[in-house]
Each structure stands twice: as C-alpha cells, then as structure tokens.
Protein backbone atom coordinates (compact mmCIF):
# COMPACT_ATOMS: atom_id res chain seq x y z
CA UNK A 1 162.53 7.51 7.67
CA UNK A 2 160.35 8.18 10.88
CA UNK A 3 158.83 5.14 11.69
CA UNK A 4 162.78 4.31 11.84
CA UNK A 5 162.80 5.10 15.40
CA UNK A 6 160.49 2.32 16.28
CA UNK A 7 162.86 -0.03 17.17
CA UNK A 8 164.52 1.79 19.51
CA UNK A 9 161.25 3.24 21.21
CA UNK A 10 159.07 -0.67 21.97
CA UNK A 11 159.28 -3.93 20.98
CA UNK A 12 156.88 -5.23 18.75
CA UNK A 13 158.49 -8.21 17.11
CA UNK A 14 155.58 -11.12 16.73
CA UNK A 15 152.00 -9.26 16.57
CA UNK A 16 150.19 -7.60 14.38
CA UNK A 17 150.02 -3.89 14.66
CA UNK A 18 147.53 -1.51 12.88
CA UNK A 19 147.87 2.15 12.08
CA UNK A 20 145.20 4.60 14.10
CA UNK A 21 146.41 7.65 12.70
CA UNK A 22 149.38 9.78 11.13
CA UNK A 23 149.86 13.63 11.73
CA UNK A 24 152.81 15.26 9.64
CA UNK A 25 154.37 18.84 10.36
CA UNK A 26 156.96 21.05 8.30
CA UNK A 27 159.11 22.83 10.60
CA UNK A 28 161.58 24.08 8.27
CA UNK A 29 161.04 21.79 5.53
CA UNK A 30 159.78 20.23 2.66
CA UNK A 31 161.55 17.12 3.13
CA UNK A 32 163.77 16.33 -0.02
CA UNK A 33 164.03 12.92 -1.84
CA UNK A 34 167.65 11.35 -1.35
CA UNK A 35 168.95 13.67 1.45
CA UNK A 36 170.18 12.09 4.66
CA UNK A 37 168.08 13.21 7.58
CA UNK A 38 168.79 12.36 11.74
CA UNK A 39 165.40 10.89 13.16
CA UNK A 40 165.09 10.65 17.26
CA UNK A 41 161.86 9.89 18.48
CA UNK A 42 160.07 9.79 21.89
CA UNK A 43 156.90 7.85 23.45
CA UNK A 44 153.94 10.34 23.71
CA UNK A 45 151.73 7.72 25.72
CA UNK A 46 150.82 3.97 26.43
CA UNK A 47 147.52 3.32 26.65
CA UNK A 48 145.32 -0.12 26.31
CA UNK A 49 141.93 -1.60 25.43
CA UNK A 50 140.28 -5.05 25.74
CA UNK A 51 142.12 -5.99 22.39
CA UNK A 52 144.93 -4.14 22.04
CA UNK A 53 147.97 -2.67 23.22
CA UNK A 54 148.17 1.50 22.26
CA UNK A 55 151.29 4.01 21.50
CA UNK A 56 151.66 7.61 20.34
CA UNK A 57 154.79 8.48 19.36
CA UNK A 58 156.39 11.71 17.98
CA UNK A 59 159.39 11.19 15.41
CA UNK A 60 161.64 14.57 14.24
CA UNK A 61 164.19 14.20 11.60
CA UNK A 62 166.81 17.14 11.44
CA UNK A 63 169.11 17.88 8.64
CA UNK A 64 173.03 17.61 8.80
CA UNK A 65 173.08 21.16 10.46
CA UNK A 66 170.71 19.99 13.44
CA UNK A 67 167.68 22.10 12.24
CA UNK A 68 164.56 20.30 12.69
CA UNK A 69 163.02 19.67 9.43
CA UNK A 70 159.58 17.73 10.08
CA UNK A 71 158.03 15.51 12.46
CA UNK A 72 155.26 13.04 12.61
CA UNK A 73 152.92 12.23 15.24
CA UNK A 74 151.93 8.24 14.98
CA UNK A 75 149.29 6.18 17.05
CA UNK A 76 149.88 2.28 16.61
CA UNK A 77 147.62 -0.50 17.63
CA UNK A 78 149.10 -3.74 18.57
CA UNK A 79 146.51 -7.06 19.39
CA UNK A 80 147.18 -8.92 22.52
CA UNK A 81 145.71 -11.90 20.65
CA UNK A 82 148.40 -12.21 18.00
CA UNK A 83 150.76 -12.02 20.59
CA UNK A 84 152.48 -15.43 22.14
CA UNK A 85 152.61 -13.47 25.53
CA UNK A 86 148.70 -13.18 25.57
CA UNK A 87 147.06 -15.23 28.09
C-alpha cells in the first residue's frame, strides 16, 4: 500500500531499481489487514552516484477519517546502465 505512490512521485518504467533501506512509523496505528487506507506521498531528495540514480521518499496512509495511521520512509536505487536513456 505505500510503495503505491510511486507512480505518481518518478518514473521508473525500464531499469532496475534496488532497495537501500525501509523505515516504518505508527502514528496512530497498527495498520489492519483488509482495511482501506488513503496513501499520498512526497519526494524527500534526488541524489546520484557513478551508477545509479537515488530517491527518498516518505509515503503516509490515513484512514477513512483522515487520521494519519503510518508512514514509511524509502530510499530506492535505480542503475543508469539498465536504462535505454544511459549514454
């Protein structure tokens, strides 16, 4: 449900991405297994290496009320290599 907002934060359609680390936080939760939650998410920072191309990224997900419920800090790793736009 968090990494939902992806699509709507980069594109990353044709390379091959890697997971740097996950942080989770309960606000007001635990979450709860078949309940509909509202995820928006924002970019933290851009950053690149030689190799790769770098986001953070915090997603929230809030129940049907609007309360914030958890959220999850995410840094992603994209090659440039696997790319068709690397040069």
């Amino acid at each position: 449900t968090f990494r939902g907002v992806e699509a709507e934060l980069f594109n990353r359609t044709g390379v091959v991405g890697l997971f740097g680390a996950i942080e989770l936080q309960f606000i007001n939760g635990p979450l709860l297994a078949e309940t509909d939650y509202k995820a928006r998410g924002e970019v933290l920072a851009l950053t690149e290496s030689p190799k790769t191309e770098n986001v953070w990224y915090k997603a929230t997900l809030s129940d049907a009320g609007g309360q914030d419920i958890a959220s999850m800090i995410m840094y992603l790793r994209f090659l440039k290599a696997s790319s068709p736009l690397y040069g």
